[in-house]
N, C-alpha and C. Protein backbone atom coordinates (compact mmCIF):
# COMPACT_ATOMS: atom_id res chain seq x y z
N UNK A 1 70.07 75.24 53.60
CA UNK A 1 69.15 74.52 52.72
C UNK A 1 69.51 74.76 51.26
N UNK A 2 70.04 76.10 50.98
CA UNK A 2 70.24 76.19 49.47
C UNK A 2 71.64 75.66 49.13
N UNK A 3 72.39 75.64 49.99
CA UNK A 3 73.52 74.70 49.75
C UNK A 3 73.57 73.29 49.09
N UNK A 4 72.67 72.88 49.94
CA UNK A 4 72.47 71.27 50.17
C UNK A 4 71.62 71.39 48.52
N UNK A 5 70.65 71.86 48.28
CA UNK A 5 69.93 72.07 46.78
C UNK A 5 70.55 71.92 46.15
N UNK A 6 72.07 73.14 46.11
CA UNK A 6 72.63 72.83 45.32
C UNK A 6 73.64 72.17 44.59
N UNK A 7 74.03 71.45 45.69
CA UNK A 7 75.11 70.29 45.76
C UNK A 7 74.50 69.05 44.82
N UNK A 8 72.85 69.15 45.55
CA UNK A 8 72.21 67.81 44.69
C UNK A 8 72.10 68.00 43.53
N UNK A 9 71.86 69.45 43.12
CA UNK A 9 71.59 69.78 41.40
C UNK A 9 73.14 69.58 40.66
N UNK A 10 74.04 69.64 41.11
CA UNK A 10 75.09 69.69 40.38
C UNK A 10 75.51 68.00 40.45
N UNK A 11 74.87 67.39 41.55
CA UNK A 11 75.32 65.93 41.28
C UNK A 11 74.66 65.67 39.92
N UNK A 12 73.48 66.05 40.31
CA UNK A 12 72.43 65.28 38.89
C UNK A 12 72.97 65.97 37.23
N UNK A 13 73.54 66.94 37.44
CA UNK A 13 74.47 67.84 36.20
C UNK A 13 75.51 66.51 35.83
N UNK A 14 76.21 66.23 37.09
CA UNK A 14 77.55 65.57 36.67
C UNK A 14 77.61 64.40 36.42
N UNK A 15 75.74 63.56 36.52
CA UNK A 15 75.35 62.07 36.21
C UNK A 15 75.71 61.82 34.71
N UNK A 16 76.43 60.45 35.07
CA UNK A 16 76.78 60.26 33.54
C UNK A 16 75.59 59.50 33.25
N UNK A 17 74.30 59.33 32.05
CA UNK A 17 73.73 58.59 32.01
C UNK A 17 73.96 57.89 30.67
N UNK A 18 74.28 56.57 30.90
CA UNK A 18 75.00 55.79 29.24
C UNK A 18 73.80 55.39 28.42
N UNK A 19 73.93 55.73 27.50
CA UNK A 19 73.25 55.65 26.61
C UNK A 19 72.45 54.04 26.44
N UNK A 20 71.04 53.27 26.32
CA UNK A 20 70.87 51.97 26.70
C UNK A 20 70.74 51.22 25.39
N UNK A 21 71.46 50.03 25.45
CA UNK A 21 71.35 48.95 24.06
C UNK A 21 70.70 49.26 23.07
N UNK A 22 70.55 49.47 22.25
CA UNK A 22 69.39 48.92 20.76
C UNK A 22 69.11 47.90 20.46
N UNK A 23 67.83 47.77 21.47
CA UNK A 23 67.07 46.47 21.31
C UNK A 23 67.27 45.82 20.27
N UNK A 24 67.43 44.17 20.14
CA UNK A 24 67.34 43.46 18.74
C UNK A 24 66.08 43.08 18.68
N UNK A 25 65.21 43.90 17.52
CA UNK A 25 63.93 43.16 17.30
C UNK A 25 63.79 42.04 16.35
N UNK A 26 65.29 41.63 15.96
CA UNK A 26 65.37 40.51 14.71
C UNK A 26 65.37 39.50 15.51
N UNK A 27 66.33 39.13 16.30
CA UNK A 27 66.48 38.33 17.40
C UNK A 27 65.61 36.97 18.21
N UNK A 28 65.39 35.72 17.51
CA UNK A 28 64.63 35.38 18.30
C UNK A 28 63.75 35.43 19.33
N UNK A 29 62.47 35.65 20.20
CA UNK A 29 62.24 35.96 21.44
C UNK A 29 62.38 35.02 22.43
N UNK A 30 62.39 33.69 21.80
CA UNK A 30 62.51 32.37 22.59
C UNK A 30 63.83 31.77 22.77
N UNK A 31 63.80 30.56 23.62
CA UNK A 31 65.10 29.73 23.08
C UNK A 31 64.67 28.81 22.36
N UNK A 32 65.56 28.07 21.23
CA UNK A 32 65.18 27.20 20.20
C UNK A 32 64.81 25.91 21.02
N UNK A 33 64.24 25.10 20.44
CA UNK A 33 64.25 23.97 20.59
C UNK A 33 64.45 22.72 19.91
N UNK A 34 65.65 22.17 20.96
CA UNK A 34 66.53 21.17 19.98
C UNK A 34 66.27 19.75 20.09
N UNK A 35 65.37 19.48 20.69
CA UNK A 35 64.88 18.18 20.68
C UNK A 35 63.71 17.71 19.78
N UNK A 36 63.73 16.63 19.31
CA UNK A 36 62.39 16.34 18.43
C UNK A 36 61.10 17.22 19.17
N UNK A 37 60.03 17.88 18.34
CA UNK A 37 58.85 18.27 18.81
C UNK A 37 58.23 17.54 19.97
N UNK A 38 58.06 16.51 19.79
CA UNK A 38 56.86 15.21 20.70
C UNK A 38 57.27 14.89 21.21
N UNK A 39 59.16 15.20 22.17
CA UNK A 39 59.50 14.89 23.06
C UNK A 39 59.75 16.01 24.04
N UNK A 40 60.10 17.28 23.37
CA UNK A 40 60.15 18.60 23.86
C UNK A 40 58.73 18.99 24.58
N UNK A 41 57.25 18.41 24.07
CA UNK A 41 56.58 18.61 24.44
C UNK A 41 56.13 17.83 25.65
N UNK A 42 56.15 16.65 25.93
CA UNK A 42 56.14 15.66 26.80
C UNK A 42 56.90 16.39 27.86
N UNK A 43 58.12 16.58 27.80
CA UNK A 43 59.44 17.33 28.95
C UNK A 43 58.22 18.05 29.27
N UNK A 44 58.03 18.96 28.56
CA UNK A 44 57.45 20.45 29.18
C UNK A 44 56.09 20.46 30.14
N UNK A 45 55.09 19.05 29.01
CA UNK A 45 54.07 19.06 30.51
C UNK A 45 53.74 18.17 31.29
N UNK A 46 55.15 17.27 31.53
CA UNK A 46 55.10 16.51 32.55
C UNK A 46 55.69 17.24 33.60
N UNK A 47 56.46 18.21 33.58
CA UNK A 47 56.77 19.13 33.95
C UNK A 47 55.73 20.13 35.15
N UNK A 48 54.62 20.15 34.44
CA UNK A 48 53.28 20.54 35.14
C UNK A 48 52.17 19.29 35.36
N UNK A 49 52.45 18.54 35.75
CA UNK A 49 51.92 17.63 36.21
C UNK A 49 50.87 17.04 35.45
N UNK A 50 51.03 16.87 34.00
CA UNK A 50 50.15 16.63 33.01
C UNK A 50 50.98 15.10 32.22
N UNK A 51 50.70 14.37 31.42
CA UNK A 51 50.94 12.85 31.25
C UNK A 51 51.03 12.79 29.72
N UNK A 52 52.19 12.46 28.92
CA UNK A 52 51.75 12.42 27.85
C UNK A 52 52.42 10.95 27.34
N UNK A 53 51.44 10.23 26.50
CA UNK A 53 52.19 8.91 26.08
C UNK A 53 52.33 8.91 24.43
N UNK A 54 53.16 8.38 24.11
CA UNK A 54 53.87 8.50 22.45
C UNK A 54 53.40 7.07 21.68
N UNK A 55 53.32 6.96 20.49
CA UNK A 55 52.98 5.97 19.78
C UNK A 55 53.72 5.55 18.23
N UNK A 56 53.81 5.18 18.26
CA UNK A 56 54.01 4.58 16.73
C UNK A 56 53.14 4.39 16.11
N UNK A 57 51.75 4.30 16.21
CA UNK A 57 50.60 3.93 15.47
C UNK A 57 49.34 4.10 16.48
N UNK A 58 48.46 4.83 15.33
CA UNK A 58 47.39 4.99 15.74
C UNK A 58 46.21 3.66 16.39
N UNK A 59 47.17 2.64 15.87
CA UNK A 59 46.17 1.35 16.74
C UNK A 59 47.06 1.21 17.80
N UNK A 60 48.21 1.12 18.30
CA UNK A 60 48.73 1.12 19.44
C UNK A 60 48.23 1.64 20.23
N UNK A 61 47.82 3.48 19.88
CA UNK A 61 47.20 4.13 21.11
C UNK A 61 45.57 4.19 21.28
N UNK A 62 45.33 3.75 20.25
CA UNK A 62 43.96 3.23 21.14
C UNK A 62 43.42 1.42 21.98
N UNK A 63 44.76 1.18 21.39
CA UNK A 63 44.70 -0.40 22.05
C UNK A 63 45.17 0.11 23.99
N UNK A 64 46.12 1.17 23.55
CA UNK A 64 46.66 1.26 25.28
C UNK A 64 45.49 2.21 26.09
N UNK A 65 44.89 3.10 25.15
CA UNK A 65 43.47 3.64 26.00
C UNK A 65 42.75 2.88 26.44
N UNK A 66 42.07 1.71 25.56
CA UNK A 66 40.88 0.85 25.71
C UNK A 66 41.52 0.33 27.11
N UNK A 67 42.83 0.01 27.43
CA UNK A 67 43.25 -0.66 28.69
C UNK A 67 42.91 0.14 29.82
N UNK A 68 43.44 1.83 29.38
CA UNK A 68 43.58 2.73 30.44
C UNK A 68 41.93 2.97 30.68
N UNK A 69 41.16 2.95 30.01
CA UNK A 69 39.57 3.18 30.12
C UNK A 69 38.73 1.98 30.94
N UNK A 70 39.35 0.67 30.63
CA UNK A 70 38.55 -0.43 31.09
C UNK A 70 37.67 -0.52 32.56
N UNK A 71 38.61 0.53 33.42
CA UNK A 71 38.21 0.75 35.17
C UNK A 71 37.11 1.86 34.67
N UNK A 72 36.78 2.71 34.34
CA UNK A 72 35.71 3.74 34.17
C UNK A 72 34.21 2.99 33.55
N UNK A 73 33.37 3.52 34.30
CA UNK A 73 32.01 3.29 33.52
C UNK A 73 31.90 3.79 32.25
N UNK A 74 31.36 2.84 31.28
CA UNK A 74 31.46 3.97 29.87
C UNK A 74 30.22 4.61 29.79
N UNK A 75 29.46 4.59 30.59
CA UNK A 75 28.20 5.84 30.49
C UNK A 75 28.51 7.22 31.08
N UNK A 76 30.10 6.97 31.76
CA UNK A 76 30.56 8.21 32.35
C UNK A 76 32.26 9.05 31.63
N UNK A 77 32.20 7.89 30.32
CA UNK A 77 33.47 8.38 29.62
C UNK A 77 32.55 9.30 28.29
N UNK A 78 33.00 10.19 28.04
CA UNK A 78 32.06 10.94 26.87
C UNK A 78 33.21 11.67 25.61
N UNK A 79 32.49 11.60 24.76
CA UNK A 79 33.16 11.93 23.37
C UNK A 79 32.55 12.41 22.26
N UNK A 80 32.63 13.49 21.81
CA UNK A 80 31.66 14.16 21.00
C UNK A 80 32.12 14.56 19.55
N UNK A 81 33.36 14.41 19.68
CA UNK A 81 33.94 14.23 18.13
C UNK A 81 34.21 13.06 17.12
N UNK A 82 33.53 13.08 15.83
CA UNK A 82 32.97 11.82 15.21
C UNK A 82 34.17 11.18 14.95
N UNK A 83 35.50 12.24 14.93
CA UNK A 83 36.83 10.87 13.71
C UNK A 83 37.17 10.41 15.28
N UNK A 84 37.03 10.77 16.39
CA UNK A 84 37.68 9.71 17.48
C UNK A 84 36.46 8.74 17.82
N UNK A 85 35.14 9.34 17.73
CA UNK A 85 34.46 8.12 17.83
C UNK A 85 34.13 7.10 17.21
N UNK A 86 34.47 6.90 16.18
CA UNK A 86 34.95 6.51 15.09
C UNK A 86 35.96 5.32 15.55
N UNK A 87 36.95 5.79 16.18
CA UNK A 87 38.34 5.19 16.45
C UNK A 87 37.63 4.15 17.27
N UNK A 88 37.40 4.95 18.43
CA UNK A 88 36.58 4.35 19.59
C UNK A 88 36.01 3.17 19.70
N UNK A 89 35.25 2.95 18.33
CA UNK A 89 34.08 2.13 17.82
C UNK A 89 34.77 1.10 17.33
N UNK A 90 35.96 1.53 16.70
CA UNK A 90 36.45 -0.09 15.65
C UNK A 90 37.20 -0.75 17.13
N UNK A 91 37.97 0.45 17.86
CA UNK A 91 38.85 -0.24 19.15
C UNK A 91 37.53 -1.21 20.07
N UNK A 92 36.59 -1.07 19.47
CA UNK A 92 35.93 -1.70 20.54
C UNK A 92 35.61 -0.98 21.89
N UNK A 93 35.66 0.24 22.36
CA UNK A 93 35.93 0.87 23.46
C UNK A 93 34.68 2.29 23.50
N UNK A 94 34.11 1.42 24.69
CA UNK A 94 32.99 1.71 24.99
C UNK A 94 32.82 3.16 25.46
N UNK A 95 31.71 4.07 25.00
CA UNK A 95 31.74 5.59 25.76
C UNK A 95 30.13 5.61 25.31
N UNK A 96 30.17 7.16 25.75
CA UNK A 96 28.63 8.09 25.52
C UNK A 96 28.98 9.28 24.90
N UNK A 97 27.69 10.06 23.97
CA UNK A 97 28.16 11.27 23.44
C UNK A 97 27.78 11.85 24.10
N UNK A 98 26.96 11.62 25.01
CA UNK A 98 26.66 12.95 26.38
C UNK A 98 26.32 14.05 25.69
N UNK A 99 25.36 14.04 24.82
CA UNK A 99 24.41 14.97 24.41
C UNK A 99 24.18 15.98 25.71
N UNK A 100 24.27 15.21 26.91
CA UNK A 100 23.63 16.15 27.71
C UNK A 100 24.46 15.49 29.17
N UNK A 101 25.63 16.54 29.52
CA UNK A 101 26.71 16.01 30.18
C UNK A 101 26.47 15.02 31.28
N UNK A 102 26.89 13.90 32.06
CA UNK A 102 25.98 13.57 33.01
C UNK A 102 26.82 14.06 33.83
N UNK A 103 25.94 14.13 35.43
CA UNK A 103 26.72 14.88 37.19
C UNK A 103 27.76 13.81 37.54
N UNK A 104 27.56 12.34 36.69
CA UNK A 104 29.03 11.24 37.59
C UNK A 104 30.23 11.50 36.25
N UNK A 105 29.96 12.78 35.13
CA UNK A 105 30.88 12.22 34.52
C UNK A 105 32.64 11.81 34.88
N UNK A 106 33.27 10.76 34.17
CA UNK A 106 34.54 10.89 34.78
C UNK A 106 35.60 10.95 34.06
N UNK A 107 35.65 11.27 32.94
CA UNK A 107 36.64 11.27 31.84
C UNK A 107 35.86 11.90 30.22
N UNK A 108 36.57 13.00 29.82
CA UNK A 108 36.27 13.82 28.59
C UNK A 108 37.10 13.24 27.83
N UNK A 109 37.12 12.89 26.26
CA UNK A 109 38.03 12.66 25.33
C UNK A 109 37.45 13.61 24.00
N UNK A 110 38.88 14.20 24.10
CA UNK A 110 38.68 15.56 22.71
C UNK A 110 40.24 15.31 22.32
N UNK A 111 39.66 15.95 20.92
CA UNK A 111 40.74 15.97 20.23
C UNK A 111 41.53 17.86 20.44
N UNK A 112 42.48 18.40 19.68
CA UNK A 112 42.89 19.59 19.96
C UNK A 112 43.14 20.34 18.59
N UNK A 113 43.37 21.55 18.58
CA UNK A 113 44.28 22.47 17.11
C UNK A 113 45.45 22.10 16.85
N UNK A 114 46.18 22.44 18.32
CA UNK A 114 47.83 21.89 18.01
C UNK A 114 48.31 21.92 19.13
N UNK A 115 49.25 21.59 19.31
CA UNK A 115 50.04 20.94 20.23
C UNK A 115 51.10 22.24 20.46
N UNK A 116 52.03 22.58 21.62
CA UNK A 116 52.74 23.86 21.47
C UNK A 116 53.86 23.00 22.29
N UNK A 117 55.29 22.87 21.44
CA UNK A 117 56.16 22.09 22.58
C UNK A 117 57.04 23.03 22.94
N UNK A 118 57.18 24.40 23.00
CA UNK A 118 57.91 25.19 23.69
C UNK A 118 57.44 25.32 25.47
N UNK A 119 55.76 25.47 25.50
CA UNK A 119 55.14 25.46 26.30
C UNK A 119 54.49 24.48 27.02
N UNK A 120 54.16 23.17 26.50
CA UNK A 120 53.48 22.23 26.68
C UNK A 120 51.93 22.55 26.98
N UNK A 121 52.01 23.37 26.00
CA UNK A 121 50.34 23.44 25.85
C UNK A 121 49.40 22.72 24.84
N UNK A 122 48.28 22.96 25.15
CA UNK A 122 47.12 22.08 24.17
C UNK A 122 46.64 23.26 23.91
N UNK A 123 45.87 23.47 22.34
CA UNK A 123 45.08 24.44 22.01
C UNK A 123 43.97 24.05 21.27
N UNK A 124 43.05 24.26 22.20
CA UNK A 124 41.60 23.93 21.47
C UNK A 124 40.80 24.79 21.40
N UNK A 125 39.66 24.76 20.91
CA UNK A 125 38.87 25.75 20.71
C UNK A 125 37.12 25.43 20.22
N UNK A 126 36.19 26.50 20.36
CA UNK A 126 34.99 25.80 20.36
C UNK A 126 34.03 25.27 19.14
N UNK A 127 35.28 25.08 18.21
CA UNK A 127 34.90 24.66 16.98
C UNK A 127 34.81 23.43 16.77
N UNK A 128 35.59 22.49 17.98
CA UNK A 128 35.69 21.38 17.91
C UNK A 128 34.01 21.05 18.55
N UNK A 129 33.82 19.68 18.10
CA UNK A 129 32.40 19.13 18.15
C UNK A 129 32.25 18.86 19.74
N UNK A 130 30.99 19.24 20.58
CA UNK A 130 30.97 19.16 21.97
C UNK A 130 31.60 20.55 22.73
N UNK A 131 32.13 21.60 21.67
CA UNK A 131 32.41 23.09 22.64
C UNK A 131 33.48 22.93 23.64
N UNK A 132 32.90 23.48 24.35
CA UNK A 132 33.78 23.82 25.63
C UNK A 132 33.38 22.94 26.81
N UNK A 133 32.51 22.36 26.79
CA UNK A 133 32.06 21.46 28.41
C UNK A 133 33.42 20.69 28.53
N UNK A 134 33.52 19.55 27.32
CA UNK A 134 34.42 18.71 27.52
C UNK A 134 36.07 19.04 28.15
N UNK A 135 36.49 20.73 27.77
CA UNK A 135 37.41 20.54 28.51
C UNK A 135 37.68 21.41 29.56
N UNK A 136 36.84 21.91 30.31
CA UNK A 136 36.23 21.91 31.25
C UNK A 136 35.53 21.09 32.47
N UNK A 137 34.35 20.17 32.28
CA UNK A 137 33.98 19.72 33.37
C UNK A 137 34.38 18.31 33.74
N UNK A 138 34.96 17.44 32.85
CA UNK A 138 35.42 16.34 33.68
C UNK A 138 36.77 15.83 34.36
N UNK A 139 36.77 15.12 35.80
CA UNK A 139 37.96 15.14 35.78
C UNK A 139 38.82 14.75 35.19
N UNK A 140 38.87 14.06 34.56
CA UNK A 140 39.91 13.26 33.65
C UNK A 140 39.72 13.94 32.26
N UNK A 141 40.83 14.38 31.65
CA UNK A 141 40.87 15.18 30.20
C UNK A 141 41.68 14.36 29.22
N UNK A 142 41.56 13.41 28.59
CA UNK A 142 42.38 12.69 27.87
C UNK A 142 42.31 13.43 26.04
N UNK A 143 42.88 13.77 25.39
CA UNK A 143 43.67 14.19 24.09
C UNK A 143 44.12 13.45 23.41
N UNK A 144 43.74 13.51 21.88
CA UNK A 144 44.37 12.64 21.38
C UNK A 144 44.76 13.73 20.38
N UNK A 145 45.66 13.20 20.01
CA UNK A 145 46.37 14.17 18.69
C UNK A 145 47.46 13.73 17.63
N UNK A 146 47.97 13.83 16.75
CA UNK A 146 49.21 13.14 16.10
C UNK A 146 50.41 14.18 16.05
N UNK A 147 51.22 13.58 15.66
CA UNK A 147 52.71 14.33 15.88
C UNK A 147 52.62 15.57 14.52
N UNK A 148 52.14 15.70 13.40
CA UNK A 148 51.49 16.82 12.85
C UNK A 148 50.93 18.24 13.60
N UNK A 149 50.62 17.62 14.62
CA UNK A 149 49.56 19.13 15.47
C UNK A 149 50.73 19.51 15.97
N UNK A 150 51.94 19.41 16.02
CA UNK A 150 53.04 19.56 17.16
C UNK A 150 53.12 20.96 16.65
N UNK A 151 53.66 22.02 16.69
CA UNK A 151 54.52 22.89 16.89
C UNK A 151 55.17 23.12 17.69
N UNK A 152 56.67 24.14 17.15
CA UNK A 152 57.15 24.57 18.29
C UNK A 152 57.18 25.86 19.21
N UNK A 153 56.51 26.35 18.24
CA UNK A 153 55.97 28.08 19.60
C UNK A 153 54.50 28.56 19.50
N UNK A 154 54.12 29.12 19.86
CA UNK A 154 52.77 29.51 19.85
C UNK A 154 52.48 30.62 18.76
N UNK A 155 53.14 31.09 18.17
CA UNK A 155 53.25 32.21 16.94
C UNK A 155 52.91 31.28 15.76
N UNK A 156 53.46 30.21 15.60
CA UNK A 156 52.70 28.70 14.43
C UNK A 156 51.26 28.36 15.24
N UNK A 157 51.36 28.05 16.17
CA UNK A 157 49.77 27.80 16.35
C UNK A 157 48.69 28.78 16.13
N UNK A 158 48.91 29.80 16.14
CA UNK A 158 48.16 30.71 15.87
C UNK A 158 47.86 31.12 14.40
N UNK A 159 49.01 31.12 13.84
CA UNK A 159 49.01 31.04 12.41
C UNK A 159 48.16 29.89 11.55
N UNK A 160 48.38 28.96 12.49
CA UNK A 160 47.77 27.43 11.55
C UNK A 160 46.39 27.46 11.66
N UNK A 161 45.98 28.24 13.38
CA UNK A 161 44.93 28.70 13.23
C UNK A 161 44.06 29.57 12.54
N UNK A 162 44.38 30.52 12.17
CA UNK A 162 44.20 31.54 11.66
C UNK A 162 43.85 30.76 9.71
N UNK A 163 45.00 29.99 9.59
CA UNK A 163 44.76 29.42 8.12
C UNK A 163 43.82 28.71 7.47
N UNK A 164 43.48 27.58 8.94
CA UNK A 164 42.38 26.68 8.80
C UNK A 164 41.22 27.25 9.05
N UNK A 165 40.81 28.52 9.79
CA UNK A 165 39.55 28.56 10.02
C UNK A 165 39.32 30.28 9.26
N UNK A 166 40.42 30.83 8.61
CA UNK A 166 40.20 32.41 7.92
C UNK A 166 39.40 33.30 8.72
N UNK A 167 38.17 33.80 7.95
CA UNK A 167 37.68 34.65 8.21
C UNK A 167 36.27 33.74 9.35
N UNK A 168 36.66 33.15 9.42
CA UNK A 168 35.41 32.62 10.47
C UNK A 168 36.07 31.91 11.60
N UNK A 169 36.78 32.66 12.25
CA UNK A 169 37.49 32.03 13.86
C UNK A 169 36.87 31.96 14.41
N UNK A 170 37.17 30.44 15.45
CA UNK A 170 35.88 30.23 16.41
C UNK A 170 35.95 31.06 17.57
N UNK A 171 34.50 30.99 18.16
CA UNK A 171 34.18 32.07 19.23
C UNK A 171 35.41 32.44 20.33
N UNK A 172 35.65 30.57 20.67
CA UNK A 172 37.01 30.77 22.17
C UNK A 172 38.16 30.15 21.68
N UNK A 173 39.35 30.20 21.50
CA UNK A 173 40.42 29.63 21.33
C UNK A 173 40.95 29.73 22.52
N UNK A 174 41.63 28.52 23.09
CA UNK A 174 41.67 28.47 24.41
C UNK A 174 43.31 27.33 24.54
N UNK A 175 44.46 27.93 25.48
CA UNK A 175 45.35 27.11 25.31
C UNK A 175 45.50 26.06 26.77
N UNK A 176 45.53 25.01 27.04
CA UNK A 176 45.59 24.31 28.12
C UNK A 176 46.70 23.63 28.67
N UNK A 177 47.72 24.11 29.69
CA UNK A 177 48.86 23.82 29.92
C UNK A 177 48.74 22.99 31.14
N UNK A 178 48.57 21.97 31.34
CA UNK A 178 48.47 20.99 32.58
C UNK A 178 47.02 20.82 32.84
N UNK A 179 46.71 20.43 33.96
CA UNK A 179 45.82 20.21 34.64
C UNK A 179 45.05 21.67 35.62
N UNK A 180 43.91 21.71 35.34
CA UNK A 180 43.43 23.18 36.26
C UNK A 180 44.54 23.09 37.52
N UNK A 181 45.09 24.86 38.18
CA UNK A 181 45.27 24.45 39.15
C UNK A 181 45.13 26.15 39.94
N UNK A 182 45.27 26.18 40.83
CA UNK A 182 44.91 27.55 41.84
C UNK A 182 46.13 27.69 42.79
N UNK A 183 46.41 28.23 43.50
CA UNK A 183 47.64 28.97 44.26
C UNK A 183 46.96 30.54 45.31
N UNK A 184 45.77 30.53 45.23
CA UNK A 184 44.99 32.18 45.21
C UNK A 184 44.97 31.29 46.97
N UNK A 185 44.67 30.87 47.62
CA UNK A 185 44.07 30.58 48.65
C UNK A 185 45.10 29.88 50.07
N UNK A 186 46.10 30.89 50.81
CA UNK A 186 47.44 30.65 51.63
C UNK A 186 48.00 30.29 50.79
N UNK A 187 48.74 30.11 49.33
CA UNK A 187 49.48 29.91 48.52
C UNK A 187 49.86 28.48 48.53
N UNK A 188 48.71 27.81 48.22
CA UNK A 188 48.65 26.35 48.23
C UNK A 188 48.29 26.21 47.69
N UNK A 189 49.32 25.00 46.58
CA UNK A 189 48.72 24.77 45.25
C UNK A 189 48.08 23.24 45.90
N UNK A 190 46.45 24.19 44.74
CA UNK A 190 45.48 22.75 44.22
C UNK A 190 45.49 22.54 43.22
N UNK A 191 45.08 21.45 42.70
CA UNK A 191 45.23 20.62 41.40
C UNK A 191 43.47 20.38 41.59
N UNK A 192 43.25 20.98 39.65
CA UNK A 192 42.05 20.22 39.49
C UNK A 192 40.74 21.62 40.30
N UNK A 193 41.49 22.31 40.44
CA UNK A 193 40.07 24.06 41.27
C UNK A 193 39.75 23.98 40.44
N UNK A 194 39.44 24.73 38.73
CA UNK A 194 38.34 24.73 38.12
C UNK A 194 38.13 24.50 36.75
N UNK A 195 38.74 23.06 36.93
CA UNK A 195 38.53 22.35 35.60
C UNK A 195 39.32 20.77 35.89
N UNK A 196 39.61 20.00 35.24
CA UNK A 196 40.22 18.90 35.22
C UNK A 196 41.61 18.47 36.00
N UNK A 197 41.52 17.53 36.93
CA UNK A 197 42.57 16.97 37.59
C UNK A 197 43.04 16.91 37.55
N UNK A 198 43.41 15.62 36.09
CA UNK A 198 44.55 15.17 35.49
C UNK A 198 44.35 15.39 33.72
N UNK A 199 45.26 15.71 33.10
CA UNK A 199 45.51 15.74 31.54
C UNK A 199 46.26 15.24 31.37
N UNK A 200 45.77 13.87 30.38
CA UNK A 200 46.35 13.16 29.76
C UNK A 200 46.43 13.58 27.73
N UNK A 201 47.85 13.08 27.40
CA UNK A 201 47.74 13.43 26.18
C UNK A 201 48.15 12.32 24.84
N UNK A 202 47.61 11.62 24.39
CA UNK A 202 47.62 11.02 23.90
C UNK A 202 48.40 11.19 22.23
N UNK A 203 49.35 10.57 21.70
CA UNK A 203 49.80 11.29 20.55
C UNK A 203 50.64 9.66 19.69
N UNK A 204 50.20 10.38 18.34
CA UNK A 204 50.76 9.16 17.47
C UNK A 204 51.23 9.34 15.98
């Protein structure tokens, strides 16, 4: 037995152990991204099963909503932020502010902070008018946003956040990358467990 001890102690004597890299903390952490913003972002969350359509003008994309909306009841499309309802109103395109959410709703329209095209995330938060229900309880999550909100990593969104709202950040900042989805249950993905189906993203 003391043999064998000591055979192992002298292996571990004679371990060469090499000395390990010096981390680069200058170094980018990401990979860049070399495609325009608003297309890098599109890649990324169509990618996760989320929809994003591009515009040239802000009347284009509400002329192609009012189309995409026309099948929905508008007592069950809801919108609680005034510059899209606003939009809403000149497009002619009918909704509710759902002061008080209804049980058939079927489509939320909110606007977002910014856009993240490394990730294809949305970042909103409960500062926007209507809180948190809207992107949360309905199935359909439609976004509107302009090519301004874009960034490209989440270290600018946070920052832009941080700029616009200082010392008074809202309660939840919250980032939304696709459509709700779950995997917890025989490792089968659902779409839409506990929050919205489909996310659509609207941009111009």
């Amino acid at each position: 037995m003391s043999e064998a001890r000591h055979e192992i102690l002298n292996r571990l004597k004679n371990t060469v152990h090499n000395v390990p890299e010096k981390p680069d903390f200058i170094a980018p952490v990401y990979h860049p991204v070399h495609q325009p913003l608003e297309i890098a972002f599109k890649e990324k969350l169509e990618e996760l099963n989320g929809s994003v359509y591009l515009f040239e003008s802000e009347e284009a994309l509400f002329a192609e909503l009012k189309t995409r909306l026309s099948k929905y009841n508008s007592n069950n499309i809801c919108c609680a932020e005034e510059a899209i309802q606003s939009r809403l109103e000149t497009t002619q395109i009918p909704f509710s502010d759902c002061k008080k959410l209804p049980k058939t709703i079927e489509v939320g329209i909110t606007g977002c902070e910014f856009l993240i095209a490394h990730t294809g995330s949305a970042m909103v938060s409960s500062a926007q008018k209507g809180g948190r229900r809207l992107f949360v309880y309905p199935p359909l999550h439609i976004i509107i946003a302009t090519k301004k909100q874009i960034v490209d990593y989440l270290e600018k969104a946070y920052l832009g956040i941080q700029k616009k709202y200082a010392d008074n950040l809202p309660s939840q900042i919250t980032l939304i990358t696709g459509p709700s989805r779950t995997a917890d249950i025989e490792k089968t993905l659902i779409i839409g467990a506990h929050g919205p189906k489909e996310l659509q993203v609207f941009i111009s």
